[in-house]
C-alpha atoms as a PDB file:
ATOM      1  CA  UNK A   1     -25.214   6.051  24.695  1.00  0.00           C
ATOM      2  CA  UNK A   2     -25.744   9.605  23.848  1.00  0.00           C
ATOM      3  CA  UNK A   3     -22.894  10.936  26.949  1.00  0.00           C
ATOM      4  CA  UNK A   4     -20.469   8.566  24.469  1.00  0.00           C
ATOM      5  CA  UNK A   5     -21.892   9.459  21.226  1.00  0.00           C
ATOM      6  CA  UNK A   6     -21.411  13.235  22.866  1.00  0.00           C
ATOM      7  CA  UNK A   7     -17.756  12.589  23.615  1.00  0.00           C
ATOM      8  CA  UNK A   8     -16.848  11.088  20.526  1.00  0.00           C
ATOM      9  CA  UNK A   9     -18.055  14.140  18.123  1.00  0.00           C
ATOM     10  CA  UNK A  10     -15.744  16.689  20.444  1.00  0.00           C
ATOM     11  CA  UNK A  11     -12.638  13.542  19.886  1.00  0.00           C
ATOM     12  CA  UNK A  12     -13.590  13.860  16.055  1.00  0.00           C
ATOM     13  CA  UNK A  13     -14.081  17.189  16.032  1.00  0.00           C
ATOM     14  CA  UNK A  14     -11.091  18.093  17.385  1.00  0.00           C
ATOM     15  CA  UNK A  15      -8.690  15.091  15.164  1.00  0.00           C
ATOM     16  CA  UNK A  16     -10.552  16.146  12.359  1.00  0.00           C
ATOM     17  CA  UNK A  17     -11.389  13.067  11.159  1.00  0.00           C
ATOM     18  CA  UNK A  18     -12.345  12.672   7.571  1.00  0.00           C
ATOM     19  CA  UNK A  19     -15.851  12.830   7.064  1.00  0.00           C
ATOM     20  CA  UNK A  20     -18.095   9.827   6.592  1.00  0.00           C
ATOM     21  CA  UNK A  21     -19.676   9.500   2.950  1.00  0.00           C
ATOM     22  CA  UNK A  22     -23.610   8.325   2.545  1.00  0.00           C
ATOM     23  CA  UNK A  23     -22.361   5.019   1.122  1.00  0.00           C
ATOM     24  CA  UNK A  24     -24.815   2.054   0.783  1.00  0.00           C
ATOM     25  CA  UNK A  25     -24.562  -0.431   4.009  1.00  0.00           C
ATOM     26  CA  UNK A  26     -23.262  -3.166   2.268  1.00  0.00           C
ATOM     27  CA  UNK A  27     -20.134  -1.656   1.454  1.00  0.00           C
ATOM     28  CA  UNK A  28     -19.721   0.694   4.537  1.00  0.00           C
ATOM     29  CA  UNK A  29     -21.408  -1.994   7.013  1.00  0.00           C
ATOM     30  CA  UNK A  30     -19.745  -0.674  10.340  1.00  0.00           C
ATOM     31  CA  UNK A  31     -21.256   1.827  12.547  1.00  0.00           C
ATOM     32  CA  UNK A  32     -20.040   5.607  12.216  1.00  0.00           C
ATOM     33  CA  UNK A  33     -18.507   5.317  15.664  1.00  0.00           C
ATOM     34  CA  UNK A  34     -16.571   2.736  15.271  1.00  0.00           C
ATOM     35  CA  UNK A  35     -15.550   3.885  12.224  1.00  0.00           C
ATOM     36  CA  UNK A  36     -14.629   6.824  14.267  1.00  0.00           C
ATOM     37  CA  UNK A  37     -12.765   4.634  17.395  1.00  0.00           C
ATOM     38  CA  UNK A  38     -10.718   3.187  14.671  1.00  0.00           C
ATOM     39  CA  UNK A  39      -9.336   6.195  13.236  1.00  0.00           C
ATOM     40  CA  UNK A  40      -9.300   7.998  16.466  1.00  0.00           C
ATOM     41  CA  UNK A  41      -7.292   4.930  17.798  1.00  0.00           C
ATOM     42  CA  UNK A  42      -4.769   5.000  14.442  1.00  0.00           C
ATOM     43  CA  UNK A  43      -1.228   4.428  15.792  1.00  0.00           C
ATOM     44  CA  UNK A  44      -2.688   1.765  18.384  1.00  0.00           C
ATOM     45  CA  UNK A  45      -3.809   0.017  15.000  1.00  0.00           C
ATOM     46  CA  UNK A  46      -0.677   0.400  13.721  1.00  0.00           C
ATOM     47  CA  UNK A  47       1.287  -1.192  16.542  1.00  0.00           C
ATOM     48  CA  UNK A  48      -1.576  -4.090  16.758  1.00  0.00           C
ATOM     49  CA  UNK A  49      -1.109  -4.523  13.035  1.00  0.00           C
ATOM     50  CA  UNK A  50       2.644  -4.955  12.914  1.00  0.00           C
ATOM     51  CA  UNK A  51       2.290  -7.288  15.856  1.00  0.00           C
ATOM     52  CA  UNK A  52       0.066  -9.335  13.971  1.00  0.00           C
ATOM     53  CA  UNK A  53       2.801  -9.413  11.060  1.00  0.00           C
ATOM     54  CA  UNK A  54       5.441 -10.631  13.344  1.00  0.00           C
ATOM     55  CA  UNK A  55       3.717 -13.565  14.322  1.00  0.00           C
ATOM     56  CA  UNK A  56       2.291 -14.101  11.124  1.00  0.00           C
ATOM     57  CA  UNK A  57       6.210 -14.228  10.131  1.00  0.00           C
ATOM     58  CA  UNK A  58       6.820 -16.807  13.263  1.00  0.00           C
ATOM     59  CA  UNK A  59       3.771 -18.545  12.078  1.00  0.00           C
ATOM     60  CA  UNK A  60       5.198 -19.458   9.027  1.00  0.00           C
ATOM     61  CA  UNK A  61       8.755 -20.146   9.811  1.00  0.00           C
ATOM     62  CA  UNK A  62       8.293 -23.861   8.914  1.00  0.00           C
ATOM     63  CA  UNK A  63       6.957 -23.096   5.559  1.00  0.00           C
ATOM     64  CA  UNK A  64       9.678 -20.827   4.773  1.00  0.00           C
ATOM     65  CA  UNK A  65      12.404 -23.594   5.519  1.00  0.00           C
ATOM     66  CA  UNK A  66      10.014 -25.987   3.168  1.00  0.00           C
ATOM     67  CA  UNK A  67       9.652 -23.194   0.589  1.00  0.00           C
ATOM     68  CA  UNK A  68      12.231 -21.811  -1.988  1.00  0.00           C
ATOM     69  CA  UNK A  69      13.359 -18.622  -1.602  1.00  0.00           C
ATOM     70  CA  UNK A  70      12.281 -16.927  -4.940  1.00  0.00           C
ATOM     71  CA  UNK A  71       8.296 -17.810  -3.953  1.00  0.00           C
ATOM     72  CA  UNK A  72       8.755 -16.133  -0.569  1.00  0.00           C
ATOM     73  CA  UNK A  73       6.909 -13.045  -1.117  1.00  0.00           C
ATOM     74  CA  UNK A  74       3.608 -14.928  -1.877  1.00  0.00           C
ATOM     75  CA  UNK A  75       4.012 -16.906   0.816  1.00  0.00           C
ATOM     76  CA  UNK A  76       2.991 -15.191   3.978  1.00  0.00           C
ATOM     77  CA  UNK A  77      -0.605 -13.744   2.632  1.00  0.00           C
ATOM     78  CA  UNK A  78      -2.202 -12.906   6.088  1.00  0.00           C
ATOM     79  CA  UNK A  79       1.110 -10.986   7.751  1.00  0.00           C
ATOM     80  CA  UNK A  80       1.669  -9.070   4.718  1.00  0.00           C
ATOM     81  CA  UNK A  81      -2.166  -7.673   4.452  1.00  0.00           C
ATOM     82  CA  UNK A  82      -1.911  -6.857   7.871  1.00  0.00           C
ATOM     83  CA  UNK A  83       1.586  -5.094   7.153  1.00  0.00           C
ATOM     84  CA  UNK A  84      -0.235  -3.266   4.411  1.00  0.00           C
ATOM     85  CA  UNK A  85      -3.116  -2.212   6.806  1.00  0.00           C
ATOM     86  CA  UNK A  86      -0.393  -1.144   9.387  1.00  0.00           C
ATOM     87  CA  UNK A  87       1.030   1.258   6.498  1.00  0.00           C
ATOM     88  CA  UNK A  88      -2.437   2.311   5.047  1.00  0.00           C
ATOM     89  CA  UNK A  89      -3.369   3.546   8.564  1.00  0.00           C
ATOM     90  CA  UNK A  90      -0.042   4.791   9.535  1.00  0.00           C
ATOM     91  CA  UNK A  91       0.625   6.480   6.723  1.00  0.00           C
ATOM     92  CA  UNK A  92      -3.178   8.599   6.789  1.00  0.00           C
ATOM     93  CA  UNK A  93      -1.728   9.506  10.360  1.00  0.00           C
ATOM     94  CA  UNK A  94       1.112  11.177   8.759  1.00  0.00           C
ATOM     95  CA  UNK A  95      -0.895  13.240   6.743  1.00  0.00           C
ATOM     96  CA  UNK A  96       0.921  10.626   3.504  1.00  0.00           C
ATOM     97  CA  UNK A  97      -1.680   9.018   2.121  1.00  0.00           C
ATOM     98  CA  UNK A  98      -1.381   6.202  -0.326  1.00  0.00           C
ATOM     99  CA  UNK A  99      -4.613   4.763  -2.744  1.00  0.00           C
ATOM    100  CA  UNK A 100      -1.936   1.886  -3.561  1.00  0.00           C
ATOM    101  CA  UNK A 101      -1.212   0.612   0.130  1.00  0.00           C
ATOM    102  CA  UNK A 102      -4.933   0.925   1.032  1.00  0.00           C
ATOM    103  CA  UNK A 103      -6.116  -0.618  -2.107  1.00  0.00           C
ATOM    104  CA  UNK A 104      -3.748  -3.581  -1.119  1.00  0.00           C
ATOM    105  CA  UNK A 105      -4.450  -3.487   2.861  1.00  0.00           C
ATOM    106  CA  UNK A 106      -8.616  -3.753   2.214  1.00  0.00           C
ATOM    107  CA  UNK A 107      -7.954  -6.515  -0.429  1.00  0.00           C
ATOM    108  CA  UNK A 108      -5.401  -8.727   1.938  1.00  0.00           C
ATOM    109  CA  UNK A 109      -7.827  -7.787   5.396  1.00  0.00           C
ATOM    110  CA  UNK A 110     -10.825  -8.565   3.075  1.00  0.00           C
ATOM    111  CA  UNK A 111      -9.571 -11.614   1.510  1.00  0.00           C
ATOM    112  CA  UNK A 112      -7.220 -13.189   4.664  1.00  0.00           C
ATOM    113  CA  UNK A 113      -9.398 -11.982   6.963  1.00  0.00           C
ATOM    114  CA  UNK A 114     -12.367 -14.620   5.513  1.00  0.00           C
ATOM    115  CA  UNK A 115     -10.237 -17.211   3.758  1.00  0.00           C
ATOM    116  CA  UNK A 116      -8.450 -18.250   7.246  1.00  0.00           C
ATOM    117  CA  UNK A 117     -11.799 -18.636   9.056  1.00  0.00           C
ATOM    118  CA  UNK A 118     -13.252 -20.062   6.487  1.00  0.00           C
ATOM    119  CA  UNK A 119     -10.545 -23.051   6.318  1.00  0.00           C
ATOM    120  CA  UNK A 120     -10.615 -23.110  10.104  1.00  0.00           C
ATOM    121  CA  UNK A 121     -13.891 -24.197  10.259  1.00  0.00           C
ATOM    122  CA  UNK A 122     -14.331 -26.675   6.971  1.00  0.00           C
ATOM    123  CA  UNK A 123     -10.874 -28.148   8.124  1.00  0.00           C
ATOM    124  CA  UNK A 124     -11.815 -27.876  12.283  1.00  0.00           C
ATOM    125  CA  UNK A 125     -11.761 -31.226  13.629  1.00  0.00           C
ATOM    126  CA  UNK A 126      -7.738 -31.572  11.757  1.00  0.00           C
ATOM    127  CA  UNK A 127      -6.778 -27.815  13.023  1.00  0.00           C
ATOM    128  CA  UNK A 128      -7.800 -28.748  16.407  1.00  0.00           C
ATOM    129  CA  UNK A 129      -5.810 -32.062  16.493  1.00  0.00           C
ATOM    130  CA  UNK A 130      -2.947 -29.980  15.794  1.00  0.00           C
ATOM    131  CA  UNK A 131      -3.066 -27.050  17.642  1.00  0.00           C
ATOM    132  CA  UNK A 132      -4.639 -26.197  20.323  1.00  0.00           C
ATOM    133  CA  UNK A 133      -7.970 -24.518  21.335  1.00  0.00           C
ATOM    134  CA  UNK A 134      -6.939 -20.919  22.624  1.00  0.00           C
ATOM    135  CA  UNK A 135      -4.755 -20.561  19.148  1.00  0.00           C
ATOM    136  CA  UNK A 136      -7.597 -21.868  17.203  1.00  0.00           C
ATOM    137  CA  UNK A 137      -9.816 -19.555  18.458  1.00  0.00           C
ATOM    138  CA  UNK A 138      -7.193 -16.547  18.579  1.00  0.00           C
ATOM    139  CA  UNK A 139      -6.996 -17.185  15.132  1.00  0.00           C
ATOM    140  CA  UNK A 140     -10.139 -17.417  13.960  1.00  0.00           C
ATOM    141  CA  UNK A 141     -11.279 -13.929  15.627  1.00  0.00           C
ATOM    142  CA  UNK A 142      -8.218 -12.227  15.180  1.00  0.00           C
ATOM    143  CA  UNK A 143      -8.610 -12.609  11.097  1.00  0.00           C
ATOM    144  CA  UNK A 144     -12.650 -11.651  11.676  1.00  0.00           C
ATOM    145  CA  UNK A 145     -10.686  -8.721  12.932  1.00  0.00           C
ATOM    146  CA  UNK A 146      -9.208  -7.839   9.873  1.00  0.00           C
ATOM    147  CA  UNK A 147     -12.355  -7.732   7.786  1.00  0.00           C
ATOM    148  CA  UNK A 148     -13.697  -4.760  10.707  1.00  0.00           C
ATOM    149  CA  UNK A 149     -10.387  -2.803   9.666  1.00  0.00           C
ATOM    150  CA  UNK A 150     -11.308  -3.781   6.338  1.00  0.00           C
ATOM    151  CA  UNK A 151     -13.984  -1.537   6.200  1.00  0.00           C
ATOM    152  CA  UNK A 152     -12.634   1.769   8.029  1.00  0.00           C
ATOM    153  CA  UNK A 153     -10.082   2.108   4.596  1.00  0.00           C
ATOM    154  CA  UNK A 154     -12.974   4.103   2.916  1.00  0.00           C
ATOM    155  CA  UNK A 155     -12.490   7.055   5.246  1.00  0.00           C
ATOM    156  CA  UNK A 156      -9.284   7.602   4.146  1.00  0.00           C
ATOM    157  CA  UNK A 157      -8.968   6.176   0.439  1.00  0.00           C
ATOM    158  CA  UNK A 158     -10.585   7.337  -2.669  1.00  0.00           C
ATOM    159  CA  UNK A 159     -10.444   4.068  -3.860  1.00  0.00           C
ATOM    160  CA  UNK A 160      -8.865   5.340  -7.512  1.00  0.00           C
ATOM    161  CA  UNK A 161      -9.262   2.994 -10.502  1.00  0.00           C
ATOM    162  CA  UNK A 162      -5.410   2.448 -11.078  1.00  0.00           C
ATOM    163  CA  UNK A 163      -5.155   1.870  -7.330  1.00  0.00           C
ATOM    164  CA  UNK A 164      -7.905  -1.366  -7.387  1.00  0.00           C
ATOM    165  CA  UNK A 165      -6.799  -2.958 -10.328  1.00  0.00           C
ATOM    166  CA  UNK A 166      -2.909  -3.211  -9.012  1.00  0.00           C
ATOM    167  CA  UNK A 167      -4.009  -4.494  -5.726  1.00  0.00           C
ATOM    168  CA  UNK A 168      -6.552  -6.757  -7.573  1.00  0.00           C
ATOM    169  CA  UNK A 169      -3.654  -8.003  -9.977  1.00  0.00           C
ATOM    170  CA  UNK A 170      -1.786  -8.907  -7.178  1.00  0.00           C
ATOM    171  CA  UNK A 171      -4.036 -11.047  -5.607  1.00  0.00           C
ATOM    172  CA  UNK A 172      -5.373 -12.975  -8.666  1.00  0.00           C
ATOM    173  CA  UNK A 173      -1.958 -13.589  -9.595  1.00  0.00           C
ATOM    174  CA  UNK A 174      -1.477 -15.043  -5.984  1.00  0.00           C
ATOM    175  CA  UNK A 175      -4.344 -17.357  -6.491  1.00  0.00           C
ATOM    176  CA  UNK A 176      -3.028 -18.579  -9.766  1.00  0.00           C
ATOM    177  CA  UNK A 177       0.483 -19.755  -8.213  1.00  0.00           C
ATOM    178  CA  UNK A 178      -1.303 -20.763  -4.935  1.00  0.00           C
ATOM    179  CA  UNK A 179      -3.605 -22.899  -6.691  1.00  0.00           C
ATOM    180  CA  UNK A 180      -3.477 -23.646 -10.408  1.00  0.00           C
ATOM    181  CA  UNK A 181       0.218 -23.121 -11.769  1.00  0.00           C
ATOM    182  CA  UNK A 182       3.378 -23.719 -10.342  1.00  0.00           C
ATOM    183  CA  UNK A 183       6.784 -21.990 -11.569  1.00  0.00           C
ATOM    184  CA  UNK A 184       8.275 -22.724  -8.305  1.00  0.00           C
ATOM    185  CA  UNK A 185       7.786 -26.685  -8.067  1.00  0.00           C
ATOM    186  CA  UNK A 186       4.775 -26.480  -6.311  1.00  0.00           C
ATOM    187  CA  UNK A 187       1.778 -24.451  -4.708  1.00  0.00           C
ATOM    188  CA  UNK A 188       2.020 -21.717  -2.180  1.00  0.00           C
ATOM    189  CA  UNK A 189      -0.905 -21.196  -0.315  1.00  0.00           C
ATOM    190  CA  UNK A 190      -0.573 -21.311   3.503  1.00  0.00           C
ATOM    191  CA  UNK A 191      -0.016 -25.160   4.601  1.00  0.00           C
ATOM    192  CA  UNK A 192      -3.300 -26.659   5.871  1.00  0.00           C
ATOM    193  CA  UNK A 193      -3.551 -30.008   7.663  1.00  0.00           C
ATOM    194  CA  UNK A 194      -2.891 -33.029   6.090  1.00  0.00           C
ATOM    195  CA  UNK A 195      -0.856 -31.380   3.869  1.00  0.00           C
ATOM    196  CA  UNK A 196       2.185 -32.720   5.167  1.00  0.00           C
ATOM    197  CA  UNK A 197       6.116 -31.907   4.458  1.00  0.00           C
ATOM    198  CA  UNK A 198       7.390 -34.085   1.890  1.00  0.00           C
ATOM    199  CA  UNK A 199      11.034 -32.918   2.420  1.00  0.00           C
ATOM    200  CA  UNK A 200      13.291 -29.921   1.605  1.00  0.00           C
ATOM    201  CA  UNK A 201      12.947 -27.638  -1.512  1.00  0.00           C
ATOM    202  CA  UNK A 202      10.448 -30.444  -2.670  1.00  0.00           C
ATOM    203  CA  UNK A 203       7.590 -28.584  -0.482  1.00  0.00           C
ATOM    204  CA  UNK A 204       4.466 -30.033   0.420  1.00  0.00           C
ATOM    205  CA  UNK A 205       1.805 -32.922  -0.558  1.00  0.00           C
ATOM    206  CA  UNK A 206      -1.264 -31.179  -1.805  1.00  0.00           C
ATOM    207  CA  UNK A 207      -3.713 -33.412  -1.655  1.00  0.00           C
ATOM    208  CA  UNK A 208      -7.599 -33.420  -2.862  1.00  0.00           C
ATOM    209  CA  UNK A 209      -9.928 -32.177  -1.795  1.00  0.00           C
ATOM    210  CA  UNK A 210      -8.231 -30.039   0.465  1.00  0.00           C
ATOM    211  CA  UNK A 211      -6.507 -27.949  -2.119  1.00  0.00           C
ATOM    212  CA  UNK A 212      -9.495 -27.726  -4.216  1.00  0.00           C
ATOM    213  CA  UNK A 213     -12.014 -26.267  -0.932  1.00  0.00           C
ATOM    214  CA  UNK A 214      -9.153 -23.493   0.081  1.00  0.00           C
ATOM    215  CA  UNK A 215      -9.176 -22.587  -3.564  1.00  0.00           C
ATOM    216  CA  UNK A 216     -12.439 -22.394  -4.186  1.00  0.00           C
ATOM    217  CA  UNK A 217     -12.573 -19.670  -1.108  1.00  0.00           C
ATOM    218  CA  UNK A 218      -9.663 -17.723  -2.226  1.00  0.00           C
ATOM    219  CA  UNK A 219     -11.179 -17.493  -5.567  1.00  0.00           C
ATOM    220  CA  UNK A 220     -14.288 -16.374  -4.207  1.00  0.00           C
ATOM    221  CA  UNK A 221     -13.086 -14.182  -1.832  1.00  0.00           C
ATOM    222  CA  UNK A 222     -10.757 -12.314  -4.759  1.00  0.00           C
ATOM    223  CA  UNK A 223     -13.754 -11.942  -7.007  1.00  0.00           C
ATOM    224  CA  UNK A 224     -16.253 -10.525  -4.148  1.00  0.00           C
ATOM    225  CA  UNK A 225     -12.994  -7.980  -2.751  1.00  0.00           C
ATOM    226  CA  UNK A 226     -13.209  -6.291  -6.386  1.00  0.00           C
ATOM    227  CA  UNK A 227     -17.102  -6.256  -6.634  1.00  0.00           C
ATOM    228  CA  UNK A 228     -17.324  -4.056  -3.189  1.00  0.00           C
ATOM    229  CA  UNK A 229     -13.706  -1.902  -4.436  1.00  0.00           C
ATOM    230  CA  UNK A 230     -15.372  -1.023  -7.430  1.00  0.00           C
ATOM    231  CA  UNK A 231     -19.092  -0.400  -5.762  1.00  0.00           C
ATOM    232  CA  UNK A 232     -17.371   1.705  -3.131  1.00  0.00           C
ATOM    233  CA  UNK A 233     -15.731   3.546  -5.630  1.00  0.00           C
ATOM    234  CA  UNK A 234     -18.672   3.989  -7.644  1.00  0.00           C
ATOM    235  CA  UNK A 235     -20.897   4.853  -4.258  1.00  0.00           C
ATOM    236  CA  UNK A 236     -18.019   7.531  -3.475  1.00  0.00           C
ATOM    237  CA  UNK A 237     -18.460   9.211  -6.710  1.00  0.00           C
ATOM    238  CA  UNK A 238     -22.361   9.497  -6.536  1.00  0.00           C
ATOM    239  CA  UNK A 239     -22.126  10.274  -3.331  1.00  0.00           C
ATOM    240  CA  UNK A 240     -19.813  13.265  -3.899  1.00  0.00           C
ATOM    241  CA  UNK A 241     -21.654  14.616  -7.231  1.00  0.00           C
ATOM    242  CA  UNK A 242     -24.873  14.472  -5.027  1.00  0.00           C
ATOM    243  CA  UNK A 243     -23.089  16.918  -2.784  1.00  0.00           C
ATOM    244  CA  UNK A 244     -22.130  19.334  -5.265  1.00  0.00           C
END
């Protein structure tokens, strides 16, 4: 352990990789050196990231036909927080930062990255009558994934005021058309089993108490992504006044 502890303070070192703040554990809960890997690693996180927003894409071309065109944007919530942590990294790398995009990318990773498991295992025995077990699985870990990338976006974010509440906006205004009003003829949220096609621009049968369990987990999920932004931020600034 200490030969690859050893090697990976000369590969940080030599990156110079933004320096790790004393933040509690419960908002900085992965190890320095994986911390470290990711960053290290950046355009390989990139790539992965886009890939997983080109599936995400494919994984959703059914909904799109089903869906009208004007509530496309909030349709595809897991490929567009992974395109958001693709731009968050990938633009650090390029020495362009952007408190926006990684305000946005930990929110998405954060949110997407629990709500998908979390309907993959209240709704199992239906996902697994649909699809079969080496997707189910490859989804479920691959969205655990996104919560670890989650959690590197301190490192290179400041996590500014203005920055949070935008990307918090966003996403509470996504759970109010996904779950609660509907300006576009119905809800949005990513289609879950037994919530079947009911033809055309007419979308999809929303039934209870399926809509009500994914919403209560978005909701959830929304509320807790601002309490760590804001504790981070809040960590980050005692942590740097402690400093001086």
């Amino acid at each position: 352990m200490a030969t690859v502890d050893g090697a990976l303070s000369r590969l940080r070192d030599r990156a110079d990789l933004p320096a790790r703040e004393a933040l509690p554990r419960w908002v900085a809960p992965l190890p320095a050196w994986l911390e470290d890997i990711g960053l290290l690693f950046a355009p390989l996180v990139v790539l992965t990231n886009l890939a997983g927003t080109a599936f995400g894409f494919w994984y959703y071309r059914f909904q799109f036909a089903g869906t009208e065109l004007a509530a496309w944007p909030l349709l595809p919530d897991s490929p567009l927080a992974t395109l958001f942590a693709a731009l968050a990294f990938g633009l650090w790398y390029l020495d362009r930062p952007s408190e926006y995009v990684a305000a946005f990318a930990f929110v998405g990773c954060w949110k997407l990255g629990l709500w998908t498991p979390y309907v993959l295992v209240a709704f199992a025995d239906s996902f697994l009558a649909s699809t079969t077990l080496p997707m189910y699985v490859f989804l479920l870990t691959s969205h655990l994934a996104m919560v670890a990338q989650a959690f590197v976006l301190h490192r290179i974010a400041a996590f500014r005021v203005r920055a949070l509440v935008v990307a918090l906006a966003w996403y509470g205004f996504n759970d109010v058309v996904d779950y609660f009003l509907t300006p576009f003829g119905t809800p949005h949220h990513t289609l879950l089993p037994g919530q079947t096609r009911v033809g055309g621009l007419d979308g999809f049968t929303h039934s209870s108490p399926t809509h009500e369990i994914a919403a209560v987990g978005a909701v959830v999920l929304t509320l807790t992504a601002s309490v760590l932004l804001f504790s981070t931020r809040v960590a980050k600034l005692r942590s740097r006044s402690k400093g001086d």
